[in-house]
PDB file of N, CA and C in Angstrom:
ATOM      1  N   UNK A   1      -4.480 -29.065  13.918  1.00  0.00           N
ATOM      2  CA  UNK A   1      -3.345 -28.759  14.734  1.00  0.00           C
ATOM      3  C   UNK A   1      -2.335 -28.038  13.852  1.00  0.00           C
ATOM      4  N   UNK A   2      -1.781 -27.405  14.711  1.00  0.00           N
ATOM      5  CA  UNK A   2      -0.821 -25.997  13.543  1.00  0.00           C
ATOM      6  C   UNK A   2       0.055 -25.957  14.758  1.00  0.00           C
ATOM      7  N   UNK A   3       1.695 -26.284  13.891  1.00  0.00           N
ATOM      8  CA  UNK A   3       3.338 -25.995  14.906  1.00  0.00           C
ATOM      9  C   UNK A   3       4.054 -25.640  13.837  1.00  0.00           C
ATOM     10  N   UNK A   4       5.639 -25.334  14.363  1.00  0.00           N
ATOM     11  CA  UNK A   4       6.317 -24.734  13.839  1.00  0.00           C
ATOM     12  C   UNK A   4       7.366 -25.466  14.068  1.00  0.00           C
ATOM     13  N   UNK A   5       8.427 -25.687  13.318  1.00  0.00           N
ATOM     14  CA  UNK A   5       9.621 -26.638  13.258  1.00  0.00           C
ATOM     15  C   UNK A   5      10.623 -26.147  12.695  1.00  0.00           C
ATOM     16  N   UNK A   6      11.617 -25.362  13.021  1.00  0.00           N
ATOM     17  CA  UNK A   6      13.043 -25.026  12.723  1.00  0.00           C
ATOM     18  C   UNK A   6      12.337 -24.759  10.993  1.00  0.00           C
ATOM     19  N   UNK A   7      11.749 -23.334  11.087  1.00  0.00           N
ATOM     20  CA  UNK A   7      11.579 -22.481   9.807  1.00  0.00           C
ATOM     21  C   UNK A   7      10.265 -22.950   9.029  1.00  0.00           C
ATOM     22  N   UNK A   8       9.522 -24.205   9.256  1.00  0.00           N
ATOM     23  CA  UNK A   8       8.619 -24.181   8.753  1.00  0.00           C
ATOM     24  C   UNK A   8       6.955 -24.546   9.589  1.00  0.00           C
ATOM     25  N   UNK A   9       5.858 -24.166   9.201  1.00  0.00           N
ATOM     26  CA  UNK A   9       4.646 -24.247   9.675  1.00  0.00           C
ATOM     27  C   UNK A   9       3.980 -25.157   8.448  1.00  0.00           C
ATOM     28  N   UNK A  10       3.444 -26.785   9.879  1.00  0.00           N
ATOM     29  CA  UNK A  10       2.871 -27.621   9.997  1.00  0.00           C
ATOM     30  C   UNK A  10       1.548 -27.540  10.091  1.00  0.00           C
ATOM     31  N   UNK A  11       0.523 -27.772   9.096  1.00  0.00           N
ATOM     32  CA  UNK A  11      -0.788 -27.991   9.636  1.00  0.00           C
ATOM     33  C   UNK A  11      -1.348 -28.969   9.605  1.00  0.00           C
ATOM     34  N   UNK A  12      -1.882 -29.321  10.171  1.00  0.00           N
ATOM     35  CA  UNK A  12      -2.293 -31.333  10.542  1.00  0.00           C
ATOM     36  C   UNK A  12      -3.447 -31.380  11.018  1.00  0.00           C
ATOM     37  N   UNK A  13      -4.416 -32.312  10.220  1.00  0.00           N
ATOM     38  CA  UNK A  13      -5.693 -32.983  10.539  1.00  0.00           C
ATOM     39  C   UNK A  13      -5.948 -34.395  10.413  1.00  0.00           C
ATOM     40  N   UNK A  14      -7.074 -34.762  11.192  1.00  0.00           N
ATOM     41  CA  UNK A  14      -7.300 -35.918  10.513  1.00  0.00           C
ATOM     42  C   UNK A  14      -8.882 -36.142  10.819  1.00  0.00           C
ATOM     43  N   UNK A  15      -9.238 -37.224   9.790  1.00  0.00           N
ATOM     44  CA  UNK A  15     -10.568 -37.246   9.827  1.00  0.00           C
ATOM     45  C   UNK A  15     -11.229 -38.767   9.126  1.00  0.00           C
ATOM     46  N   UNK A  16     -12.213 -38.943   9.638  1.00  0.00           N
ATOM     47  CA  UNK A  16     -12.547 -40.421   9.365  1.00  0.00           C
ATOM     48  C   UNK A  16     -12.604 -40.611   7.863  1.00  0.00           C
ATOM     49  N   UNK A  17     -12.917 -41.229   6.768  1.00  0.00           N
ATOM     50  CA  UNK A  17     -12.803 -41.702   5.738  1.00  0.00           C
ATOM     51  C   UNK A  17     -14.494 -42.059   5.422  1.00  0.00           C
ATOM     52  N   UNK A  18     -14.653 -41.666   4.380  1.00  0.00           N
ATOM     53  CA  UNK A  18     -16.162 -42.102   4.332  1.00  0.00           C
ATOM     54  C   UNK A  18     -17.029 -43.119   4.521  1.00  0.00           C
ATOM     55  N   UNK A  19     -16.473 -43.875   4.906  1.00  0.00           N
ATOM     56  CA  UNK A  19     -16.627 -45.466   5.423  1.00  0.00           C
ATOM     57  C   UNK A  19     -16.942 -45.662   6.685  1.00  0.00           C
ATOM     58  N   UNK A  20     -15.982 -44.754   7.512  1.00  0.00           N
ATOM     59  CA  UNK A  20     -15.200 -44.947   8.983  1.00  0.00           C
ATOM     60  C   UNK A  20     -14.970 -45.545   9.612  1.00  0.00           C
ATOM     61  N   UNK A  21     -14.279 -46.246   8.498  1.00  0.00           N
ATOM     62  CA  UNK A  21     -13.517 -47.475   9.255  1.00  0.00           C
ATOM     63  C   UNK A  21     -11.772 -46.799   9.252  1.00  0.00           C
ATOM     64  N   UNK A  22     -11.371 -46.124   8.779  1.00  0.00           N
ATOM     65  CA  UNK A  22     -10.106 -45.454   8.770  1.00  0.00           C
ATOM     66  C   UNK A  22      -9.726 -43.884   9.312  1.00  0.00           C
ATOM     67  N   UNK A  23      -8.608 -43.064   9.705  1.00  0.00           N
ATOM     68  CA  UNK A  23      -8.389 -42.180   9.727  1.00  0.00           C
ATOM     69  C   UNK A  23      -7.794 -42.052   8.637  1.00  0.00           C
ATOM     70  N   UNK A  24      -7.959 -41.084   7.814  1.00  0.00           N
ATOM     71  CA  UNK A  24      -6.739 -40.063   6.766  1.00  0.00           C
ATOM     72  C   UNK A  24      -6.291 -39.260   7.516  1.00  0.00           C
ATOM     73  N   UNK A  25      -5.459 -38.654   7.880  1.00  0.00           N
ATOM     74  CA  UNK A  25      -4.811 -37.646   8.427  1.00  0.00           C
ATOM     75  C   UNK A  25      -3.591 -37.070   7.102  1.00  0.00           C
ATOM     76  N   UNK A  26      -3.378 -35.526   7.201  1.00  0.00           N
ATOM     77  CA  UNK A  26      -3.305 -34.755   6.476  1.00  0.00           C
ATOM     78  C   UNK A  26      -1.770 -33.492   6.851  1.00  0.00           C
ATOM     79  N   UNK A  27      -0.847 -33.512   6.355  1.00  0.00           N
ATOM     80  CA  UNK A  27      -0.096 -32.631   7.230  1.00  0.00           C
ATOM     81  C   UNK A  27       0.629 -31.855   5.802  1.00  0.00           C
ATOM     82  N   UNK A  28       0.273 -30.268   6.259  1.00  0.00           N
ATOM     83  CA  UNK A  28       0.801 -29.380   4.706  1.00  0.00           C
ATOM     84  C   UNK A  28       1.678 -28.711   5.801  1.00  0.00           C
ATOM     85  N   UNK A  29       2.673 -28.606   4.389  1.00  0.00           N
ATOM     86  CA  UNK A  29       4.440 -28.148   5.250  1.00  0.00           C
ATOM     87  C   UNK A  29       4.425 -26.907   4.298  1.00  0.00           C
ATOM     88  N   UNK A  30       4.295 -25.693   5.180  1.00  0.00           N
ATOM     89  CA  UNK A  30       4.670 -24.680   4.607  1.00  0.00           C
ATOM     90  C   UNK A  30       6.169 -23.686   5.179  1.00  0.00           C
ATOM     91  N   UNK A  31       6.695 -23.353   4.288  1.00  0.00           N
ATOM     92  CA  UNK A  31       8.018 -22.349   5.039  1.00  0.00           C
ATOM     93  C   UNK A  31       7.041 -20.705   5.643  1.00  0.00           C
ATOM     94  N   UNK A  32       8.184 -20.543   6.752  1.00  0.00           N
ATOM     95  CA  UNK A  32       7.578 -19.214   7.405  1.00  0.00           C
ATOM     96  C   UNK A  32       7.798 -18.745   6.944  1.00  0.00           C
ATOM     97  N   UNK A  33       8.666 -18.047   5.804  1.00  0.00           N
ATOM     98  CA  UNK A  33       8.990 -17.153   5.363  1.00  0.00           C
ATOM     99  C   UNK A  33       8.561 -17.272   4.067  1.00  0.00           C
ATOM    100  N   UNK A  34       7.707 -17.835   3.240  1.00  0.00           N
ATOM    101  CA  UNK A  34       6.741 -18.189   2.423  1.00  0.00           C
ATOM    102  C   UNK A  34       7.118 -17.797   0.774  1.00  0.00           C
ATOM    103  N   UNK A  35       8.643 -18.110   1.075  1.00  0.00           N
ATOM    104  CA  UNK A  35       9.168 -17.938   0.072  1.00  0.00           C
ATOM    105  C   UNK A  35       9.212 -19.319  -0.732  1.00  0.00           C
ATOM    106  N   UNK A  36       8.353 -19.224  -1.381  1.00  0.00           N
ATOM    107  CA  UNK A  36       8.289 -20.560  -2.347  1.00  0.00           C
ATOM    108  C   UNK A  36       9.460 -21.468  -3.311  1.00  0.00           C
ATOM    109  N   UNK A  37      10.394 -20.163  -3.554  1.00  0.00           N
ATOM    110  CA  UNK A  37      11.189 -20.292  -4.779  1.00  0.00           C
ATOM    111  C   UNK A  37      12.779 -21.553  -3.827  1.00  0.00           C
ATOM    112  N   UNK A  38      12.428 -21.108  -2.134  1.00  0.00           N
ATOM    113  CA  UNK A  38      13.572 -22.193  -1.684  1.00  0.00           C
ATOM    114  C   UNK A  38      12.913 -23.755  -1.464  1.00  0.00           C
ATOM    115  N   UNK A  39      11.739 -23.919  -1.803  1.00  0.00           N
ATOM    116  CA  UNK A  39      11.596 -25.382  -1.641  1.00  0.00           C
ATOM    117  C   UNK A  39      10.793 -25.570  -0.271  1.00  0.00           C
ATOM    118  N   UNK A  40      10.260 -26.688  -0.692  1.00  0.00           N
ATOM    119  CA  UNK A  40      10.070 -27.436   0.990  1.00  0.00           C
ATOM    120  C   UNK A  40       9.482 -28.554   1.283  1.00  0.00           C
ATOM    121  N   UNK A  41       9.734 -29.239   2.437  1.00  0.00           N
ATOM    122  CA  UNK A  41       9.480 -30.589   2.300  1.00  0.00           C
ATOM    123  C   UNK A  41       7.453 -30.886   1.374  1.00  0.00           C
ATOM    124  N   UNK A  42       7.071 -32.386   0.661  1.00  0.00           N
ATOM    125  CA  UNK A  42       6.502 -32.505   0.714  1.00  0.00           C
ATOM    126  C   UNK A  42       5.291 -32.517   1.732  1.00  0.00           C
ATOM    127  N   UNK A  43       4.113 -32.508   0.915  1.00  0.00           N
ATOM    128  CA  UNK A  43       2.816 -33.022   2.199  1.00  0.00           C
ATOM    129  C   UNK A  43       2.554 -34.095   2.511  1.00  0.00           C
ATOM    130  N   UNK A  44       2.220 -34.579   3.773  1.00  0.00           N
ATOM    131  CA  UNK A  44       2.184 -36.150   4.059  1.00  0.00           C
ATOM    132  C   UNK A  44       0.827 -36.075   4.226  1.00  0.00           C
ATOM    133  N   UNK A  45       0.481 -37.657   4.065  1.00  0.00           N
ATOM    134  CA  UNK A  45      -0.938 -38.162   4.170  1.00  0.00           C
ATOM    135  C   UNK A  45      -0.540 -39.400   5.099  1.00  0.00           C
ATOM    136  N   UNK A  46      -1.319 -39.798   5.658  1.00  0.00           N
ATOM    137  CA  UNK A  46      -1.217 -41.329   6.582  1.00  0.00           C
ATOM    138  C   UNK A  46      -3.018 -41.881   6.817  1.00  0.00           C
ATOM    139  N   UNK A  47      -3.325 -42.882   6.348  1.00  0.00           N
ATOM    140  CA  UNK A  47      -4.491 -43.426   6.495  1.00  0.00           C
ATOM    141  C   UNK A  47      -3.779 -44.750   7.825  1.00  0.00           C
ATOM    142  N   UNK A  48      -5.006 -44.785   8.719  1.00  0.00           N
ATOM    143  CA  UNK A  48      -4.929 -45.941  10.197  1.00  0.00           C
ATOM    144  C   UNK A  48      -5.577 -46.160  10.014  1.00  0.00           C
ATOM    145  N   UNK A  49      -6.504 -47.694  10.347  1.00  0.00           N
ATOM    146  CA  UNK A  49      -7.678 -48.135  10.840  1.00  0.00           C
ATOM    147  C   UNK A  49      -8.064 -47.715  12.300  1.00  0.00           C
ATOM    148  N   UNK A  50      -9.635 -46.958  12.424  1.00  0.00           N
ATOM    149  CA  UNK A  50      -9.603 -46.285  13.486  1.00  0.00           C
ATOM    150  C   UNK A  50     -10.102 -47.626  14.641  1.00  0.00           C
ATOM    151  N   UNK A  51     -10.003 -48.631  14.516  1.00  0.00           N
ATOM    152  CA  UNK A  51     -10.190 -49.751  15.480  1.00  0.00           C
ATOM    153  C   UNK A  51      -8.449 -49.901  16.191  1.00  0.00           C
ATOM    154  N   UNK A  52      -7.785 -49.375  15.310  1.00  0.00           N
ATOM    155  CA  UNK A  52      -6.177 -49.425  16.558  1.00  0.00           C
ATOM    156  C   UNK A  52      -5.842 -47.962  16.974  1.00  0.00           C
ATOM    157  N   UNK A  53      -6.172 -47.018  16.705  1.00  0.00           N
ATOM    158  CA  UNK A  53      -5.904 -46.139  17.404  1.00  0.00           C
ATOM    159  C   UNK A  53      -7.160 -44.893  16.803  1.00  0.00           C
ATOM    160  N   UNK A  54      -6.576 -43.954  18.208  1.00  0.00           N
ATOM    161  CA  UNK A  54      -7.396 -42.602  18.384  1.00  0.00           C
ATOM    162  C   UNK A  54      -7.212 -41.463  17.507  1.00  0.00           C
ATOM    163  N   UNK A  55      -7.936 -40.312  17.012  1.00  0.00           N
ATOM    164  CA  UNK A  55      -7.579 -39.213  16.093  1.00  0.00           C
ATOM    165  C   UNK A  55      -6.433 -38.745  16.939  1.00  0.00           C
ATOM    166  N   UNK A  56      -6.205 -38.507  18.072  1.00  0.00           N
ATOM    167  CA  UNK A  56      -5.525 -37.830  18.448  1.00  0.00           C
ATOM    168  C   UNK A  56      -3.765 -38.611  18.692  1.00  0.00           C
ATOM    169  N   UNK A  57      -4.226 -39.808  18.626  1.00  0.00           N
ATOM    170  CA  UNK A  57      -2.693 -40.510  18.576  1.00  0.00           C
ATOM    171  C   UNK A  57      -2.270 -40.632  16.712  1.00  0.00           C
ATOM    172  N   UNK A  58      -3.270 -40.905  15.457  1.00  0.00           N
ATOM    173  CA  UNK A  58      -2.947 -40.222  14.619  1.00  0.00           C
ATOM    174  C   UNK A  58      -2.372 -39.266  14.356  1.00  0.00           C
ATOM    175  N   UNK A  59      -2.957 -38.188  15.051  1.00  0.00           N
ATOM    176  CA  UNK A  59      -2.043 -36.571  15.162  1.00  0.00           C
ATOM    177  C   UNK A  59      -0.509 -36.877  15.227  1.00  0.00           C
ATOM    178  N   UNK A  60      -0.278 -37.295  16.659  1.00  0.00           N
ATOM    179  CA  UNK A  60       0.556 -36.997  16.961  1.00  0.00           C
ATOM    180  C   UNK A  60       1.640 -38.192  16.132  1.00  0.00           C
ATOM    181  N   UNK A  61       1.208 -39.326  15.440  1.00  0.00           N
ATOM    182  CA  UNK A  61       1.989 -39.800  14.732  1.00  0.00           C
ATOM    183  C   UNK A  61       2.286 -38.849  13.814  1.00  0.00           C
ATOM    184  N   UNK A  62       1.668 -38.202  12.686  1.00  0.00           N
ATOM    185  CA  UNK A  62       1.938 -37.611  11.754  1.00  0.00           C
ATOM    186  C   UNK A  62       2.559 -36.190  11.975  1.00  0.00           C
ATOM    187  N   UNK A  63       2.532 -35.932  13.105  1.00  0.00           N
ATOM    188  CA  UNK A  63       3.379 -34.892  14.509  1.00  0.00           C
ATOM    189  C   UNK A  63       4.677 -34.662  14.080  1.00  0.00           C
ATOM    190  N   UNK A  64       5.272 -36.106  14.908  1.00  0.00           N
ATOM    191  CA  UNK A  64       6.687 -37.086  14.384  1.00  0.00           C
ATOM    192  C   UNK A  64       7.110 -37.161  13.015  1.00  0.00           C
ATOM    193  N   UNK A  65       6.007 -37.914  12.010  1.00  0.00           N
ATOM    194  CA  UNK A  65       6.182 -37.927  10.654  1.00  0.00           C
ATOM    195  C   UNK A  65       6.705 -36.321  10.090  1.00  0.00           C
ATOM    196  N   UNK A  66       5.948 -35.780  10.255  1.00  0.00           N
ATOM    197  CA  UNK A  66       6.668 -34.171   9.513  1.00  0.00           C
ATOM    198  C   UNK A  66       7.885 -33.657  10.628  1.00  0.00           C
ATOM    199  N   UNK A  67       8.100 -33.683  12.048  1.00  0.00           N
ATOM    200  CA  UNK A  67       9.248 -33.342  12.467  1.00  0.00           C
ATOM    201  C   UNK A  67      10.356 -34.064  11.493  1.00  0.00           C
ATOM    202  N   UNK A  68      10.485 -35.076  11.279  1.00  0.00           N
ATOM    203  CA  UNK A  68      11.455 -36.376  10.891  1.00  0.00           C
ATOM    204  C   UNK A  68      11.963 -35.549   9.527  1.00  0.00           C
ATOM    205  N   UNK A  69      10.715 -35.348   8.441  1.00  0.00           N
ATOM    206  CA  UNK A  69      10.878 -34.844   7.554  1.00  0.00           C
ATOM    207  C   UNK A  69      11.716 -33.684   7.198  1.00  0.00           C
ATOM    208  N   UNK A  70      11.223 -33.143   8.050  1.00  0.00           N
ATOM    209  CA  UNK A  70      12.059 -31.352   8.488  1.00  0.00           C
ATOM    210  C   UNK A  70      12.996 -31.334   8.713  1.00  0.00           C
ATOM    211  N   UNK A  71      13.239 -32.534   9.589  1.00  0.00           N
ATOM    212  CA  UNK A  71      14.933 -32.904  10.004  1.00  0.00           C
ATOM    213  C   UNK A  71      15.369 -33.338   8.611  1.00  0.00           C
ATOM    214  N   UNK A  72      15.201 -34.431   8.035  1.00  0.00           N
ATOM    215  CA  UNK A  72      15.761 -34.665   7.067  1.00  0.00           C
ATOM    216  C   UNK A  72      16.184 -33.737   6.103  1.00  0.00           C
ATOM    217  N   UNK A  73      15.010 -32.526   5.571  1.00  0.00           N
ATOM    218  CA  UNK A  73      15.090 -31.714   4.922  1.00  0.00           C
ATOM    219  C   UNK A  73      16.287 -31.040   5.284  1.00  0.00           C
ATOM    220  N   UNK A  74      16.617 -30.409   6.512  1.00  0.00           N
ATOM    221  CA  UNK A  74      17.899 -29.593   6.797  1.00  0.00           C
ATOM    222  C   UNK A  74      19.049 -29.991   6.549  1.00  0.00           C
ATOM    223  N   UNK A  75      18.998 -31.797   7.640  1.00  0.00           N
ATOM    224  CA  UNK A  75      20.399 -32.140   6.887  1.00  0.00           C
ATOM    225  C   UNK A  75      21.047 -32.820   4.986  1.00  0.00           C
ATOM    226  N   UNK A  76      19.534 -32.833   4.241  1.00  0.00           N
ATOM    227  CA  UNK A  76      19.977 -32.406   3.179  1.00  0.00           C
ATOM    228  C   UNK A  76      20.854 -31.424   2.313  1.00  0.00           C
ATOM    229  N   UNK A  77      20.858 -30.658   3.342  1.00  0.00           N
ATOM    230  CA  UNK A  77      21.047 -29.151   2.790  1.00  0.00           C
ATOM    231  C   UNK A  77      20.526 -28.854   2.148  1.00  0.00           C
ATOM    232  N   UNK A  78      18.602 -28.988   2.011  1.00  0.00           N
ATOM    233  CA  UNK A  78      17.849 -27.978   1.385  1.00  0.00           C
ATOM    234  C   UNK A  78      17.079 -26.813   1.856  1.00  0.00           C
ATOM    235  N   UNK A  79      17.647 -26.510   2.774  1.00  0.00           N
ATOM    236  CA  UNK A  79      16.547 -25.614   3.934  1.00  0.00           C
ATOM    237  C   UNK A  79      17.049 -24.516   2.986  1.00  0.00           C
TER     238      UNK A  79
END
């Protein structure tokens, strides 16, 4: 899954764990304007046990998780 959030592009996966008993899910925060030298939020990771929820409700947790981030990032004043 790939969005865009007030200046930066989100890409987000997730995928069972070699076990599969877990999701890892995966979210890289890049700026649109791919100027490296202003910063930008870290990448998040989130591991679930896939016996409480679905890949796709993963997603959309880690959805939230990087919006939150992004927000935070701005009102840092590091955008």
């Amino acid at each position: 899954m790939t969005f865009e959030h007030r200046g930066f592009c989100v890409t987000a996966d997730a995928v069972a764990d070699e076990l599969g008993v877990q999701w890892v899910s995966h979210a890289v925060i890049e700026r649109t304007d791919r100027d490296k030298s202003k910063g930008r939020p870290s990448a998040l990771e989130r591991v679930i046990p896939r016996a409480k929820i679905d890949p796709l409700m993963a997603l959309s947790a880690l959805e939230y998780r990087a919006r939150t981030e992004i927000d935070d990032w701005h009102e840092r004043g590091q955008a």
